[in-house]
Protein backbone atom coordinates (compact mmCIF):
# COMPACT_ATOMS: atom_id res chain seq x y z
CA UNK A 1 -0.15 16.59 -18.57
CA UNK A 2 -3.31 15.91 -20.44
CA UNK A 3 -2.51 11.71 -20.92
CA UNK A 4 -2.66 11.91 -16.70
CA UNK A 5 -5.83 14.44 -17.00
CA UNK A 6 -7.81 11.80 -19.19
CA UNK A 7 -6.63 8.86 -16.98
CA UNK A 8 -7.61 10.11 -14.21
CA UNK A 9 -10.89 11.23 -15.58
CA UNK A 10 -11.34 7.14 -16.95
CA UNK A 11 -10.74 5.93 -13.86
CA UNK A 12 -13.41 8.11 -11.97
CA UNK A 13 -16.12 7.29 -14.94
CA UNK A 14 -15.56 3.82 -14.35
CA UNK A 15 -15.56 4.16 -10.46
CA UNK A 16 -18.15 6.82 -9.62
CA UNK A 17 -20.52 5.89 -13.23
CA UNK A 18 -23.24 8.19 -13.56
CA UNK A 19 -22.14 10.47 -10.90
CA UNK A 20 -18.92 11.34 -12.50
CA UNK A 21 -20.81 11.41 -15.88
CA UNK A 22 -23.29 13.74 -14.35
CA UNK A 23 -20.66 16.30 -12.98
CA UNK A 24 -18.87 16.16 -16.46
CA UNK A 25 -21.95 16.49 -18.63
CA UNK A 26 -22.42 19.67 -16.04
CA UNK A 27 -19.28 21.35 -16.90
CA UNK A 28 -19.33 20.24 -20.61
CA UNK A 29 -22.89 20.49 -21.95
CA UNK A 30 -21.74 20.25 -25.53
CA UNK A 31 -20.46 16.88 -24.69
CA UNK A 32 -21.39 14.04 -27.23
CA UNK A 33 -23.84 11.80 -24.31
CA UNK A 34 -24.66 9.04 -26.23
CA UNK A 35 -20.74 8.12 -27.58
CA UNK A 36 -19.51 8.72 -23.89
CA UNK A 37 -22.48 6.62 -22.07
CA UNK A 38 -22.15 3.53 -25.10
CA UNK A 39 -17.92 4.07 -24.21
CA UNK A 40 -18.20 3.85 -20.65
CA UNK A 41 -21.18 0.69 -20.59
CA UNK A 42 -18.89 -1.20 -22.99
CA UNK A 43 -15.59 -0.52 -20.54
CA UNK A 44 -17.99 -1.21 -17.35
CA UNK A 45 -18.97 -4.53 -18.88
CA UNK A 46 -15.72 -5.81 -20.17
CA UNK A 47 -13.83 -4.83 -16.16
CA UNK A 48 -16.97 -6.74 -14.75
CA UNK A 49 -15.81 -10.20 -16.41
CA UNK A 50 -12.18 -9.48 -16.15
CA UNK A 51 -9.26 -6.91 -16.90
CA UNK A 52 -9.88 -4.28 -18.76
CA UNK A 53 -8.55 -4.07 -22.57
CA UNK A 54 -10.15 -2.80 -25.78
CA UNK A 55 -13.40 -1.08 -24.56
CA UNK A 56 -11.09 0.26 -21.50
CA UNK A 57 -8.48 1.91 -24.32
CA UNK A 58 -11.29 2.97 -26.37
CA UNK A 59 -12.88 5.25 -23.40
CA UNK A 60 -10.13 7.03 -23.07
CA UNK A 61 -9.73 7.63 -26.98
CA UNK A 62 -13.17 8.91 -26.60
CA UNK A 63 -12.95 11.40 -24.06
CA UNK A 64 -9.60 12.42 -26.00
CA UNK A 65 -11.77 13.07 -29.33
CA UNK A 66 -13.92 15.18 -26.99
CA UNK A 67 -11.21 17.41 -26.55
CA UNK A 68 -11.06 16.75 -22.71
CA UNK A 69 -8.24 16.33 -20.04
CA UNK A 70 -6.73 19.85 -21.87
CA UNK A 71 -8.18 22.25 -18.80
């Protein structure tokens, strides 16, 4: 389903970084790069000094507005 699509595509942005944003931006050109990049820094920071909560909810409300996770 597309909530387990857009997890797992959180969880290898915050993993991989730039990689994963890389091979996304690849197959999704259109993609808004500056939202995304400020979505998953903010996310990256806030895991780095302890769990993850509002940045970590708001990346994945990102890539929803982006209309991914529905392929």
């Amino acid at each position: 389903n597309r909530g387990h699509r857009l997890e797992r595509l959180r969880r290898e942005l915050m993993e991989e970084g730039e990689q994963a944003a890389s091979r996304l931006f690849d197959k999704h050109p259109e993609l808004d790069r500056q939202r995304l990049g400020q979505a998953m820094r903010a996310a990256r920071r806030e895991a780095e000094v302890g769990a993850p909560g509002r940045h970590w909810k708001h990346l994945f409300q990102v890539l929803k507005d982006l209309g991914l996770g529905q392929e």
